[in-house]
N, C-alpha and C. Protein backbone atom coordinates (compact mmCIF):
# COMPACT_ATOMS: atom_id res chain seq x y z
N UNK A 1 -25.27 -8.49 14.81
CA UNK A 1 -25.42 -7.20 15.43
C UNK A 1 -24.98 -6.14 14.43
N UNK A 2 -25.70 -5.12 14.04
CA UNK A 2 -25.40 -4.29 13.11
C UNK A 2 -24.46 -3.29 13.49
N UNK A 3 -23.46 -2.74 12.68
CA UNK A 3 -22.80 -1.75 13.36
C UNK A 3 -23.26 0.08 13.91
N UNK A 4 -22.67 -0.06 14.71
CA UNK A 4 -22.90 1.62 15.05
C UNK A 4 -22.80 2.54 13.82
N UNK A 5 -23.94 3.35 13.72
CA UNK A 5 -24.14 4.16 12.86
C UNK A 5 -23.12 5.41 12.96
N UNK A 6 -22.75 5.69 13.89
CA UNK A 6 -21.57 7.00 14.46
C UNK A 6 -20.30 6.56 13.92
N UNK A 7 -20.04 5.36 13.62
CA UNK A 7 -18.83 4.73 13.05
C UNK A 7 -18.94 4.70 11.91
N UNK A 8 -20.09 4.90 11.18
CA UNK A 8 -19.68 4.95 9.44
C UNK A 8 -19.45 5.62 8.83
N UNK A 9 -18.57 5.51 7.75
CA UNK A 9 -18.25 6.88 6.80
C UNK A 9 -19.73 7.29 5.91
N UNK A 10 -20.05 8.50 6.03
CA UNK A 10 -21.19 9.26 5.68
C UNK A 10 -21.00 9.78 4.11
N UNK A 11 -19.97 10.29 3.72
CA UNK A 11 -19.45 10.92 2.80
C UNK A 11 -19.20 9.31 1.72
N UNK A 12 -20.44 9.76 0.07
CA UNK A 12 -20.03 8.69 -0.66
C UNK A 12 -18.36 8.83 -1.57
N UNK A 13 -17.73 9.92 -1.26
CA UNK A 13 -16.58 10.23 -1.71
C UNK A 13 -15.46 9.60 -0.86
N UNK A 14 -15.76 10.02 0.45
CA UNK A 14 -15.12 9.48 1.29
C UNK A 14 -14.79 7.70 1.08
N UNK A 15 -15.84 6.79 1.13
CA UNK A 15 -16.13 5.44 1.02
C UNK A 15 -15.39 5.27 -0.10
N UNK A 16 -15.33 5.72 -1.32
CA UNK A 16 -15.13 5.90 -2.34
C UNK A 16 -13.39 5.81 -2.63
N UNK A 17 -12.75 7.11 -1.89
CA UNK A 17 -11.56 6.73 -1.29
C UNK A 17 -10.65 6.20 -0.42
N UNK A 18 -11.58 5.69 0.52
CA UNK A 18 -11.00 4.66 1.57
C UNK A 18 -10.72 2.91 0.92
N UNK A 19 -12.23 2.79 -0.15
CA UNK A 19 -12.14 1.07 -0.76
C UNK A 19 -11.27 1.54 -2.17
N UNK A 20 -11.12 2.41 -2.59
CA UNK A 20 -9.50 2.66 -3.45
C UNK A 20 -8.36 2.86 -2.99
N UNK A 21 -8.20 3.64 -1.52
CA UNK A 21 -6.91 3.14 -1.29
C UNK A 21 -6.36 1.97 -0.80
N UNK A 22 -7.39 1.25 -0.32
CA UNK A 22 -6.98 -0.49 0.45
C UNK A 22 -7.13 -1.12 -0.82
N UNK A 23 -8.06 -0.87 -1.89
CA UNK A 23 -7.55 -2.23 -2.84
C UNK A 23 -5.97 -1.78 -3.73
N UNK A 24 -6.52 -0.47 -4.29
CA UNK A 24 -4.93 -0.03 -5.37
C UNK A 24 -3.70 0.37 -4.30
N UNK A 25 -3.96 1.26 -3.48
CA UNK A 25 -3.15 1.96 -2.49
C UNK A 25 -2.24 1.05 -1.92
N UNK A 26 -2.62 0.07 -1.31
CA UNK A 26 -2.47 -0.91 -0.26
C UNK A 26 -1.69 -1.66 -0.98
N UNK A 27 -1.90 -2.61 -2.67
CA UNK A 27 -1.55 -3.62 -3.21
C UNK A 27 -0.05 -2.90 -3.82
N UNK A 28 -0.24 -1.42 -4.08
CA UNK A 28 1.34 -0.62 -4.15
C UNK A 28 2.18 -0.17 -3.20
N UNK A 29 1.85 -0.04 -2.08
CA UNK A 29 2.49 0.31 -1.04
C UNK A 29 3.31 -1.09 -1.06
N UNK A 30 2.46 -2.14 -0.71
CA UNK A 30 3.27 -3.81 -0.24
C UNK A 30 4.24 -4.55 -1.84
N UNK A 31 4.01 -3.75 -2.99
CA UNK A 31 4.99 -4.60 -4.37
C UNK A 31 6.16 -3.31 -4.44
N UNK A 32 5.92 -2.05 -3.79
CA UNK A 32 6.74 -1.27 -3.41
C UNK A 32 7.99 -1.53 -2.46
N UNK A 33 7.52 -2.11 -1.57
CA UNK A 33 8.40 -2.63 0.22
C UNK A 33 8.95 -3.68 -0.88
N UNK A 34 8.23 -4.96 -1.98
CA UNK A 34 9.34 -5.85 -2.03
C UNK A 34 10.32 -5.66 -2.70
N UNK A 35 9.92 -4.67 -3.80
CA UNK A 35 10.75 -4.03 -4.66
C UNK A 35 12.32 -3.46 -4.36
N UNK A 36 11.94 -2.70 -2.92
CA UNK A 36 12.74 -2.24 -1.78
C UNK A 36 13.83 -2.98 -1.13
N UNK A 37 13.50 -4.25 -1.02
CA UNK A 37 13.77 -5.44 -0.52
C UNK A 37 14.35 -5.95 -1.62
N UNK A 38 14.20 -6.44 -2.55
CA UNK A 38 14.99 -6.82 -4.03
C UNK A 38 16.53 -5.88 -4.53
N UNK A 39 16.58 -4.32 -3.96
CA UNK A 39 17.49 -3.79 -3.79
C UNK A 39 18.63 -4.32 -3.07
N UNK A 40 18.81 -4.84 -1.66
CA UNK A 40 19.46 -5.42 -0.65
C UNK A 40 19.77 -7.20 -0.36
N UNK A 41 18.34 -7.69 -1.05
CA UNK A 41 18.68 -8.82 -0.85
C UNK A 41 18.51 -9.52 -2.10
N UNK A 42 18.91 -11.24 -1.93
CA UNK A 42 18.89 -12.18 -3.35
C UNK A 42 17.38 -11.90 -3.56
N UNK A 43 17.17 -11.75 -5.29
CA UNK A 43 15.85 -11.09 -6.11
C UNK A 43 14.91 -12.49 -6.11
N UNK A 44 15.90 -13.87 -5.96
CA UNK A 44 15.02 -14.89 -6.65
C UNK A 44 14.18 -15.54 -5.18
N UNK A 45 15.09 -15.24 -3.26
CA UNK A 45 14.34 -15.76 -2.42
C UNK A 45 13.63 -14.28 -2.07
N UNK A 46 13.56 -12.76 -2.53
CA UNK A 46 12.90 -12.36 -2.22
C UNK A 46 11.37 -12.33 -3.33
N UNK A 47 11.75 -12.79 -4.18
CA UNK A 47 10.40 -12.99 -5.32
C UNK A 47 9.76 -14.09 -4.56
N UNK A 48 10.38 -15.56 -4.38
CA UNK A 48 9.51 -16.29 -3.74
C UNK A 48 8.68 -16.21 -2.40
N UNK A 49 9.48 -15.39 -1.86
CA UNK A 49 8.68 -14.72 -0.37
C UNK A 49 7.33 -13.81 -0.61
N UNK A 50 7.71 -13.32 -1.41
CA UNK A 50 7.03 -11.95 -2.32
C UNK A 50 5.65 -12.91 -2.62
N UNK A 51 5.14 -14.07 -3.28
CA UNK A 51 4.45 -14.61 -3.74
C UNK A 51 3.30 -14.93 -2.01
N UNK A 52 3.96 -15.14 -1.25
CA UNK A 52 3.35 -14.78 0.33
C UNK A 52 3.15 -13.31 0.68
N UNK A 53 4.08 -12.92 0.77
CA UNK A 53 4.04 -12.09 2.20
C UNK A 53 3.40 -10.28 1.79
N UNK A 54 3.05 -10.75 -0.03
CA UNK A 54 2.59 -9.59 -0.45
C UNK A 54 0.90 -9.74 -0.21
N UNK A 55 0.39 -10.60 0.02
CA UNK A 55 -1.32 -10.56 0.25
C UNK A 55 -1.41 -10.42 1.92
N UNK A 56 -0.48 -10.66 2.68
CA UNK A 56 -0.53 -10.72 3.66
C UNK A 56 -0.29 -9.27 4.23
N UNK A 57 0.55 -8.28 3.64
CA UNK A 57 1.05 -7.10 3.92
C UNK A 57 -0.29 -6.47 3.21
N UNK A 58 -0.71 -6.68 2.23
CA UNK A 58 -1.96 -5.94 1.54
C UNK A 58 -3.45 -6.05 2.38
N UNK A 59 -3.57 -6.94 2.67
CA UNK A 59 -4.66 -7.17 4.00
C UNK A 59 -4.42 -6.24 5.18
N UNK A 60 -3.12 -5.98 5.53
CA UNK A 60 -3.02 -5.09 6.98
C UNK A 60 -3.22 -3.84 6.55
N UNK A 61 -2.63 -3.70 5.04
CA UNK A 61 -2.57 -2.12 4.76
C UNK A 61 -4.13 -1.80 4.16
N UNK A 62 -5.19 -2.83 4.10
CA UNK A 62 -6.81 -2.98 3.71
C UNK A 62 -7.51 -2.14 4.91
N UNK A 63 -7.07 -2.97 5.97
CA UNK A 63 -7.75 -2.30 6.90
C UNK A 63 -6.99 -1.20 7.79
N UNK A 64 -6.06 -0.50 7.75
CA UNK A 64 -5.64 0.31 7.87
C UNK A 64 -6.12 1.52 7.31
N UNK A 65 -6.87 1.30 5.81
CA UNK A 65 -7.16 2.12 4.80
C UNK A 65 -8.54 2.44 5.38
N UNK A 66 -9.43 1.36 5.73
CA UNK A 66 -10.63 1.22 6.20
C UNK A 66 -10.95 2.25 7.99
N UNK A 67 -9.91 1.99 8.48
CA UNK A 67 -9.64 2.84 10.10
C UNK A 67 -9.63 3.84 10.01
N UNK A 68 -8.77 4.79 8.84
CA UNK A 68 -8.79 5.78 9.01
C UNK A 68 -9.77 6.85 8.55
N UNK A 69 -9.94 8.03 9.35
CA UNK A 69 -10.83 8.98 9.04
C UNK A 69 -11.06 9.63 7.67
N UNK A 70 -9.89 9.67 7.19
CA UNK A 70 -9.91 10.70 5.87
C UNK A 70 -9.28 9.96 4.96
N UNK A 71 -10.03 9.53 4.00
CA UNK A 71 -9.66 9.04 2.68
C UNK A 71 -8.23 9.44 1.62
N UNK A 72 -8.63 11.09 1.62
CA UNK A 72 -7.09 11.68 1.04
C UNK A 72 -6.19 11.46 2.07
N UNK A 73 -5.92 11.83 3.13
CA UNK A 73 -4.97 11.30 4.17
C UNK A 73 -4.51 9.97 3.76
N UNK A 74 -4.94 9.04 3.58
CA UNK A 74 -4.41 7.89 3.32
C UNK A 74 -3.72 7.68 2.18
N UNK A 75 -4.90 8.02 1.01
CA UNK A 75 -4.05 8.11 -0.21
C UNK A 75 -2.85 8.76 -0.22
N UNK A 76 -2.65 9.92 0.72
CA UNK A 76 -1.28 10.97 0.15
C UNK A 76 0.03 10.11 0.73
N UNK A 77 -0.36 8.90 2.48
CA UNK A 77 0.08 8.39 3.14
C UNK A 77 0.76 6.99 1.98
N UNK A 78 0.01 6.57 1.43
CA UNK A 78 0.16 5.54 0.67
C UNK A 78 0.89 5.78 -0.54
N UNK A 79 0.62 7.06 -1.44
CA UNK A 79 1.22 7.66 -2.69
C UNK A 79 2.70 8.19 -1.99
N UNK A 80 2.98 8.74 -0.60
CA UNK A 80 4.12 8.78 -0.43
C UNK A 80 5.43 7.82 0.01
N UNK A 81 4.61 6.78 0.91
CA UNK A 81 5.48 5.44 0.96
C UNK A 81 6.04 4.89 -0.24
N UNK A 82 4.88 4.94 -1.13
CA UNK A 82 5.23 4.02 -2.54
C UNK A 82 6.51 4.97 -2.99
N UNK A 83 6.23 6.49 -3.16
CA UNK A 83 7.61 6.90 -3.85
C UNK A 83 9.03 6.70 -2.97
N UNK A 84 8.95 6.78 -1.62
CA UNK A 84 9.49 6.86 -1.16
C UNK A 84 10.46 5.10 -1.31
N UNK A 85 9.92 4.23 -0.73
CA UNK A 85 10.07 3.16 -1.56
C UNK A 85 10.71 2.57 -2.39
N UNK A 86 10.31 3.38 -3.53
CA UNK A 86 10.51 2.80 -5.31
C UNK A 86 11.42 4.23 -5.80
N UNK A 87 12.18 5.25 -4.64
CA UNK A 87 13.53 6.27 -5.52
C UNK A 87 13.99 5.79 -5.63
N UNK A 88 14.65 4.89 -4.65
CA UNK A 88 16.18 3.77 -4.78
C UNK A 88 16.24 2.69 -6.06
N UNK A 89 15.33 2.38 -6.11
CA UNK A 89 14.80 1.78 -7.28
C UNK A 89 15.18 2.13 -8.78
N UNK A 90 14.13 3.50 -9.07
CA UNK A 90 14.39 3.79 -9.60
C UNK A 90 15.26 4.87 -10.17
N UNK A 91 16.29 5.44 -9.32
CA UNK A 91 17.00 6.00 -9.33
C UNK A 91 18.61 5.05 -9.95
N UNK A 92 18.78 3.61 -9.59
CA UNK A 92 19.22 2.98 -9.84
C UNK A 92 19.28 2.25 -11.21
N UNK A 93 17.85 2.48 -11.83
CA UNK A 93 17.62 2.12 -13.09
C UNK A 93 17.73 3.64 -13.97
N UNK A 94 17.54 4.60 -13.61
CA UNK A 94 18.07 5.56 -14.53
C UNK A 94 19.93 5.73 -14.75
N UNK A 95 20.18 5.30 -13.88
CA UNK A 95 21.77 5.09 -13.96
C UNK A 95 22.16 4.07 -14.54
N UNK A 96 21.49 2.99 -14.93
CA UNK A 96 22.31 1.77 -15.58
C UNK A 96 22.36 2.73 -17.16
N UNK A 97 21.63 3.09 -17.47
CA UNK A 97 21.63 3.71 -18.70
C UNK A 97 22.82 4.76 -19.04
């Protein structure tokens, strides 16, 4: 059954930024969260978790990317988690120095 035509993104810019933010967007948002997670907990059972639970978090955040209406919306949604994320991070590594 083919899909409803009222449901597709029309705009080739749009398409354009919806399948860039679920493949790049999506795959940084989820090495961001483990990164996050490597802050608080042991680095070596959250790396091995990490080897799971990062394709699995990248798939939800795929089609999440895909649902929504507006392409930049997502990206700005996705570019701000990631910083948000990865300050502690790296805020922590400018201080070892």
């Amino acid at each position: 059954m083919p899909a409803n035509k009222k449901y597709l993104t029309v705009s080739p810019w749009q398409r354009a930024l919806k399948i860039t933010a679920a493949l790049i967007g999506g795959y940084m948002v989820s090495t961001a969260f483990h990164q996050f997670l490597m802050l608080f907990l042991p680095k070596k059972e959250v790396y091995t978790t990490m080897s799971f639970s990062v394709y699995i978090m990248w798939a939800v955040l795929m089609i999440i990317a895909f649902l929504a209406k507006n392409g930049w919306k997502i990206w700005g949604w996705y570019l701000l988690v990631s910083a948000v994320l990865l300050s502690p991070f790296l805020y922590q590594l400018i201080n070892k120095q």
